[in-house]
Protein backbone atom coordinates (compact mmCIF):
# COMPACT_ATOMS: atom_id res chain seq x y z
CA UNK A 1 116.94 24.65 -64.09
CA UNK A 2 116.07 21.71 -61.51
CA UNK A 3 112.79 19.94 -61.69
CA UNK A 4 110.21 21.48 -59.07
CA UNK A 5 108.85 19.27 -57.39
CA UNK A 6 104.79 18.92 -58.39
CA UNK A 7 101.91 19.84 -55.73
CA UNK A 8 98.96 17.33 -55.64
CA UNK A 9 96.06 19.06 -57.21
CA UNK A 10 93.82 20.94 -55.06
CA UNK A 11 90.42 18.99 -54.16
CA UNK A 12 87.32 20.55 -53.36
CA UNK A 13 85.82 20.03 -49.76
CA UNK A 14 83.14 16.98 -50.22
CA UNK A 15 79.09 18.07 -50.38
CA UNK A 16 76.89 15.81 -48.10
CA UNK A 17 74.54 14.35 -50.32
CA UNK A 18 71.02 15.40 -49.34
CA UNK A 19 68.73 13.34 -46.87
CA UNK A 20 67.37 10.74 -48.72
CA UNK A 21 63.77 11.41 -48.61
CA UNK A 22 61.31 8.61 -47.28
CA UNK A 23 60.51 5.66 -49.50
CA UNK A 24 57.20 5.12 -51.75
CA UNK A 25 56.72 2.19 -49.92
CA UNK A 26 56.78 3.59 -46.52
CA UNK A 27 54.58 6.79 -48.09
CA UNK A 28 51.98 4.05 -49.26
CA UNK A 29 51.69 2.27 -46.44
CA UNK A 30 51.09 5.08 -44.11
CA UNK A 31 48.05 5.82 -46.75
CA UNK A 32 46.95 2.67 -46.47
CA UNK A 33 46.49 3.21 -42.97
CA UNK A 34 44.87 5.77 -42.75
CA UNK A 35 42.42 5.17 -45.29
CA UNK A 36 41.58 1.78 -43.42
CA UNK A 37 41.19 3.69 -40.25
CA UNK A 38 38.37 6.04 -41.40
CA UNK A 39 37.25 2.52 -43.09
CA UNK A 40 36.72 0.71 -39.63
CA UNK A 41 35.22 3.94 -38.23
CA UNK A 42 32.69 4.93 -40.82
CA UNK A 43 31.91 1.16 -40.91
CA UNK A 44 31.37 1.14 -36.55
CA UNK A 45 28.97 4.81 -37.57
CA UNK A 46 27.21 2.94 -40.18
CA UNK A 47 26.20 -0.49 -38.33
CA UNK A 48 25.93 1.72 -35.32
CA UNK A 49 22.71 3.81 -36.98
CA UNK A 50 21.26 0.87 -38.07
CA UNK A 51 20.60 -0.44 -34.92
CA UNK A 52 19.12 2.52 -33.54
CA UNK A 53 17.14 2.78 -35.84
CA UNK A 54 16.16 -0.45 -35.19
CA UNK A 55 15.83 -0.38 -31.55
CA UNK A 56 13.39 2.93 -32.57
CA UNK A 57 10.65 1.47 -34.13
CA UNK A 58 10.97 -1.91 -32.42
CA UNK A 59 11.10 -1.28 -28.82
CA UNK A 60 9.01 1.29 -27.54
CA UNK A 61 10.12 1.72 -24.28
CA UNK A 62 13.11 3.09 -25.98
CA UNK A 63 11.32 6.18 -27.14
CA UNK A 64 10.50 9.53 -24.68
CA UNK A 65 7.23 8.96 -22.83
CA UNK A 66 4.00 10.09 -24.71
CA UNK A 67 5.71 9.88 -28.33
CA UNK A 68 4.38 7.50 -30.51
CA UNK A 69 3.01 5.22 -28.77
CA UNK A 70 -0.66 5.43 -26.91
CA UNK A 71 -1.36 3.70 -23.40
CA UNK A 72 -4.15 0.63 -23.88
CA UNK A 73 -7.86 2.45 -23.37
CA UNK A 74 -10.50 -0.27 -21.93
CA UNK A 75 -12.99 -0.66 -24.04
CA UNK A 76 -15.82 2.07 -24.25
CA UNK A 77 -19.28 0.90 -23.62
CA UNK A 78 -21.82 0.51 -26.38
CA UNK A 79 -23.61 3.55 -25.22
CA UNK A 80 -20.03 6.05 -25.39
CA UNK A 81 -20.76 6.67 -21.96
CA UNK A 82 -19.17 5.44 -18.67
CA UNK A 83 -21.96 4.12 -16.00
CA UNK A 84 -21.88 4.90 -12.64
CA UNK A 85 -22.54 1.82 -10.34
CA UNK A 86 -26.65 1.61 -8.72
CA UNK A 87 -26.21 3.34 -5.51
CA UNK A 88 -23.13 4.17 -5.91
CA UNK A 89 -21.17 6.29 -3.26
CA UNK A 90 -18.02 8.50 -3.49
CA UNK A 91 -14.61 5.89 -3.94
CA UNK A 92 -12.39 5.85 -1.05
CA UNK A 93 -9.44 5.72 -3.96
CA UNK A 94 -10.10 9.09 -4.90
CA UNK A 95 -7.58 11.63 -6.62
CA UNK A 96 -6.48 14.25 -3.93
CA UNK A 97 -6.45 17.72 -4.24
CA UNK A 98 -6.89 20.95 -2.90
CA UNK A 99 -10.26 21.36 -0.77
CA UNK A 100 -13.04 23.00 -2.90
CA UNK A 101 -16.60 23.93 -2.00
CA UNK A 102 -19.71 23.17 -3.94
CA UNK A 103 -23.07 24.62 -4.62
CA UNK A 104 -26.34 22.63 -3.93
CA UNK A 105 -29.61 23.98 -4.73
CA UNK A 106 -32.78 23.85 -2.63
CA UNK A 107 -35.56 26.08 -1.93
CA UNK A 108 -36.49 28.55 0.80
CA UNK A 109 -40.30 29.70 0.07
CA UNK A 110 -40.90 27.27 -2.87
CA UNK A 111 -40.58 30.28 -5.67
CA UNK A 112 -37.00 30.20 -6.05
CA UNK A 113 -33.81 28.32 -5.55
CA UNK A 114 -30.93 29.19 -3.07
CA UNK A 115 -27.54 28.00 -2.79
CA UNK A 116 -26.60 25.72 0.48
CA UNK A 117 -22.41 25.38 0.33
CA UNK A 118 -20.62 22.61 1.08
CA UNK A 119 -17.44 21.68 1.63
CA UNK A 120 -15.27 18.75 -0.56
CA UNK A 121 -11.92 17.50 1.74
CA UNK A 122 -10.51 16.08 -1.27
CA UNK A 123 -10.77 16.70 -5.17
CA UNK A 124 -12.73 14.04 -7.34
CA UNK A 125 -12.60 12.56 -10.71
CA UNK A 126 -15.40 14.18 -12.87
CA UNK A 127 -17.91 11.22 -12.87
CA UNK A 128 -17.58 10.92 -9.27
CA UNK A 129 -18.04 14.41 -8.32
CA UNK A 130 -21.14 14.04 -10.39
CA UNK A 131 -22.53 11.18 -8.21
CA UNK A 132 -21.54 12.96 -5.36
CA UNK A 133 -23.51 15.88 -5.74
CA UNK A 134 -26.28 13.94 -6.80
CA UNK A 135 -26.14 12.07 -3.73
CA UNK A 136 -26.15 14.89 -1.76
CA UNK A 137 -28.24 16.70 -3.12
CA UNK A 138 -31.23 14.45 -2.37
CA UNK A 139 -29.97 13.96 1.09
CA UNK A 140 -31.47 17.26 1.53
CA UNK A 141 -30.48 20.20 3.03
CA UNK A 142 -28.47 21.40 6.31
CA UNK A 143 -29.91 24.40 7.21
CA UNK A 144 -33.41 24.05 8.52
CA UNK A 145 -34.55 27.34 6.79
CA UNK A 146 -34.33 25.24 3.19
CA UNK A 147 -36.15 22.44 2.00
CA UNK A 148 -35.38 20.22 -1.01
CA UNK A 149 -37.10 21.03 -4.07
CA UNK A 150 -36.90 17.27 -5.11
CA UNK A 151 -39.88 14.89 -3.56
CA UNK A 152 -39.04 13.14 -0.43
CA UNK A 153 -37.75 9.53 -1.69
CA UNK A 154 -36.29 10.33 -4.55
CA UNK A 155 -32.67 8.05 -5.12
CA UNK A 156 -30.35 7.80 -7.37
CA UNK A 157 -30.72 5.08 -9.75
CA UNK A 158 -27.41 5.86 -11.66
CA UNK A 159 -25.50 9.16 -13.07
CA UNK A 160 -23.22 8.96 -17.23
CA UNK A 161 -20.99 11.64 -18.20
CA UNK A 162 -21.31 11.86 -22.29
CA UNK A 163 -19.02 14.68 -23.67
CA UNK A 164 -20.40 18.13 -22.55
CA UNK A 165 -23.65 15.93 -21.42
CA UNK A 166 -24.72 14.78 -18.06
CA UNK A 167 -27.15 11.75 -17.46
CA UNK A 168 -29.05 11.70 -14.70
CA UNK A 169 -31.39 8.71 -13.96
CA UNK A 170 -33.42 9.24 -10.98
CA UNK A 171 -36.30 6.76 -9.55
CA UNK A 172 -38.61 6.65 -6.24
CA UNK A 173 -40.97 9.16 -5.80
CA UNK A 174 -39.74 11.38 -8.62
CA UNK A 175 -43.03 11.62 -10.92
CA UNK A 176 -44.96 12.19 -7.90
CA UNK A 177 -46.34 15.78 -7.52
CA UNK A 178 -46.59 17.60 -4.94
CA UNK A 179 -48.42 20.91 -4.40
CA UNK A 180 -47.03 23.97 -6.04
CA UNK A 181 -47.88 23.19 -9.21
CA UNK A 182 -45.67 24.36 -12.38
CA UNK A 183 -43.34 26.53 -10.17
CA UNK A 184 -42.70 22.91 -7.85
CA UNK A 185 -42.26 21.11 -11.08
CA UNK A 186 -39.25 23.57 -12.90
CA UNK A 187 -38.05 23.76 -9.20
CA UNK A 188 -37.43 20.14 -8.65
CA UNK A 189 -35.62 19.69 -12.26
CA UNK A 190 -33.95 22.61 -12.02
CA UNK A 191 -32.48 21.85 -8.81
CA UNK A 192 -30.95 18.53 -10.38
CA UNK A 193 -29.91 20.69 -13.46
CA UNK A 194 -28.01 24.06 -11.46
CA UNK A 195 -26.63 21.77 -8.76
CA UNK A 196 -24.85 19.56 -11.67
CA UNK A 197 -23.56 22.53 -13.94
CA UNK A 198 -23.10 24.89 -11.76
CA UNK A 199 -19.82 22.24 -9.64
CA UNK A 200 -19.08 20.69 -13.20
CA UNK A 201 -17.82 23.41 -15.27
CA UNK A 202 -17.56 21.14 -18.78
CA UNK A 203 -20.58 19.90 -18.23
CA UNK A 204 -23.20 22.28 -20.59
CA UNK A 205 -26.52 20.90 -20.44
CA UNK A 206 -28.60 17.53 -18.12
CA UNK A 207 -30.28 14.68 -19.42
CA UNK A 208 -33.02 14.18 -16.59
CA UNK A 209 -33.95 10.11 -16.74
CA UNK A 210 -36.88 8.77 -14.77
CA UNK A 211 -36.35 4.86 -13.86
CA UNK A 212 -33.91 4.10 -17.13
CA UNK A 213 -36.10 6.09 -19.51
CA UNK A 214 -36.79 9.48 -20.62
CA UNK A 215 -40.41 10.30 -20.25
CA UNK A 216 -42.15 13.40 -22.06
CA UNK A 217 -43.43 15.62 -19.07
CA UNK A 218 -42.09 15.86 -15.24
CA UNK A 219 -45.36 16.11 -13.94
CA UNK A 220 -47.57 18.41 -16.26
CA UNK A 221 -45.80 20.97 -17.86
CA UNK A 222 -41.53 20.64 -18.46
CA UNK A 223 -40.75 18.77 -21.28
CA UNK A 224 -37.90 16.20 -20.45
CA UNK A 225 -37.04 14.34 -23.50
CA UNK A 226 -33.84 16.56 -24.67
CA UNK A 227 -31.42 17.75 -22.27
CA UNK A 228 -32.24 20.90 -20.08
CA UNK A 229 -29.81 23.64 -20.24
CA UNK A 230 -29.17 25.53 -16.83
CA UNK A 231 -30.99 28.72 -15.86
CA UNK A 232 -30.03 31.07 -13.23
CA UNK A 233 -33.20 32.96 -13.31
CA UNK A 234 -34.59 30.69 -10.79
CA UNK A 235 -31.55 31.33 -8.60
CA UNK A 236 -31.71 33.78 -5.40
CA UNK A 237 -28.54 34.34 -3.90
């Protein structure tokens, strides 16, 4: 038999090795990255709080209005109370507001008090509402039927607001006294007393002061060393 001539041996189609996967090296610095990111920006949050915090407590017009920190009072007087100036009249300064009407108190047939109504064009602080209707008060009445309960003369020396406590100093012809004996006398204190309570709501009870000082009677009869609280019964409406 010839000789056959020999066939190469059969090879096997070639695999593809795999895709190399990435290196460490590349893997660790991409960790390294990111961990110095979040570094930097917790760092940036950190310093950040810190210096609000700081601004906070250091610099108060940083904070909302009303929150920790308390506008500069004046000083109060050694008395607590704030004194209205001798003579004083109604500020041209004052705080507006609606209109509003007040009550003044004189007397018709010397018995009783009545009402006479007047009318405020702007709305007043509380110690100047108080020397206005003082002030006008003995100014007398409007209506000629009504006479003032208070003797003729009478000024106002000055007027203090303390708490739910009115002051009033009055001086002129004050501790004079006229005919009508006791009924004239609770009249004329009562007319101070109504007028001021009844246009000063917070106002509970009047300190009536004769020349700077309290004295012991009006005239014969109503004690005025403690503050006189007001009484309607005297009132005909």
């Amino acid at each position: 038999m010839g000789d056959r001539p020999v066939s190469p041996p059969k090879r096997k189609p070639a695999i593809p090795d795999a895709i190399e996967p990435p290196s460490r090296e590349r893997a660790q610095q991409s960790v390294a990255k990111v961990i110095w990111i979040c570094f930097a920006l917790g760092s940036a949050l950190f310093i950040g709080g810190i210096g609000l915090v700081y601004i906070w407590f250091h610099d108060p017009s940083f904070r909302a209005p009303g929150r920790g920190v308390r506008a500069a009072a004046s000083s109060p007087s050694p008395t607590g109370i704030a004194h209205a100036p001798r003579r004083a009249t109604v500020p041209p300064a004052a705080s507006q507001g609606e209109p509003r009407s007040l009550d003044l108190f004189f007397t018709a047939n010397g018995v009783t008090l009545a009402p006479e109504v007047t009318t405020l064009s702007r709305d007043l602080p509380p110690h100047d509402l108080l020397v206005f209707v003082l002030q006008r008060l003995l100014e007398g009445p409007v209506a000629q039927s009504l006479v003032s309960a208070i003797p003729s003369g009478t000024t106002l020396r000055a007027a203090y607001l303390m708490d739910d406590i009115a002051v009033v100093d009055l001086e002129g012809n004050l501790l004079s006294r006229p005919t009508g004996g006791p009924t004239a006398e609770i009249l004329c204190a009562y007319a101070v007393v109504n007028t001021v309570t009844a246009n000063l709501p917070a106002i509970r009870s009047v300190q009536i002061l004769v020349d700077g000082r309290a004295v012991p009677f009006l005239w014969d009869q109503l004690d005025l060393s403690a503050p006189l609280l007001p009484d309607e019964s005297f009132i005909k409406r």
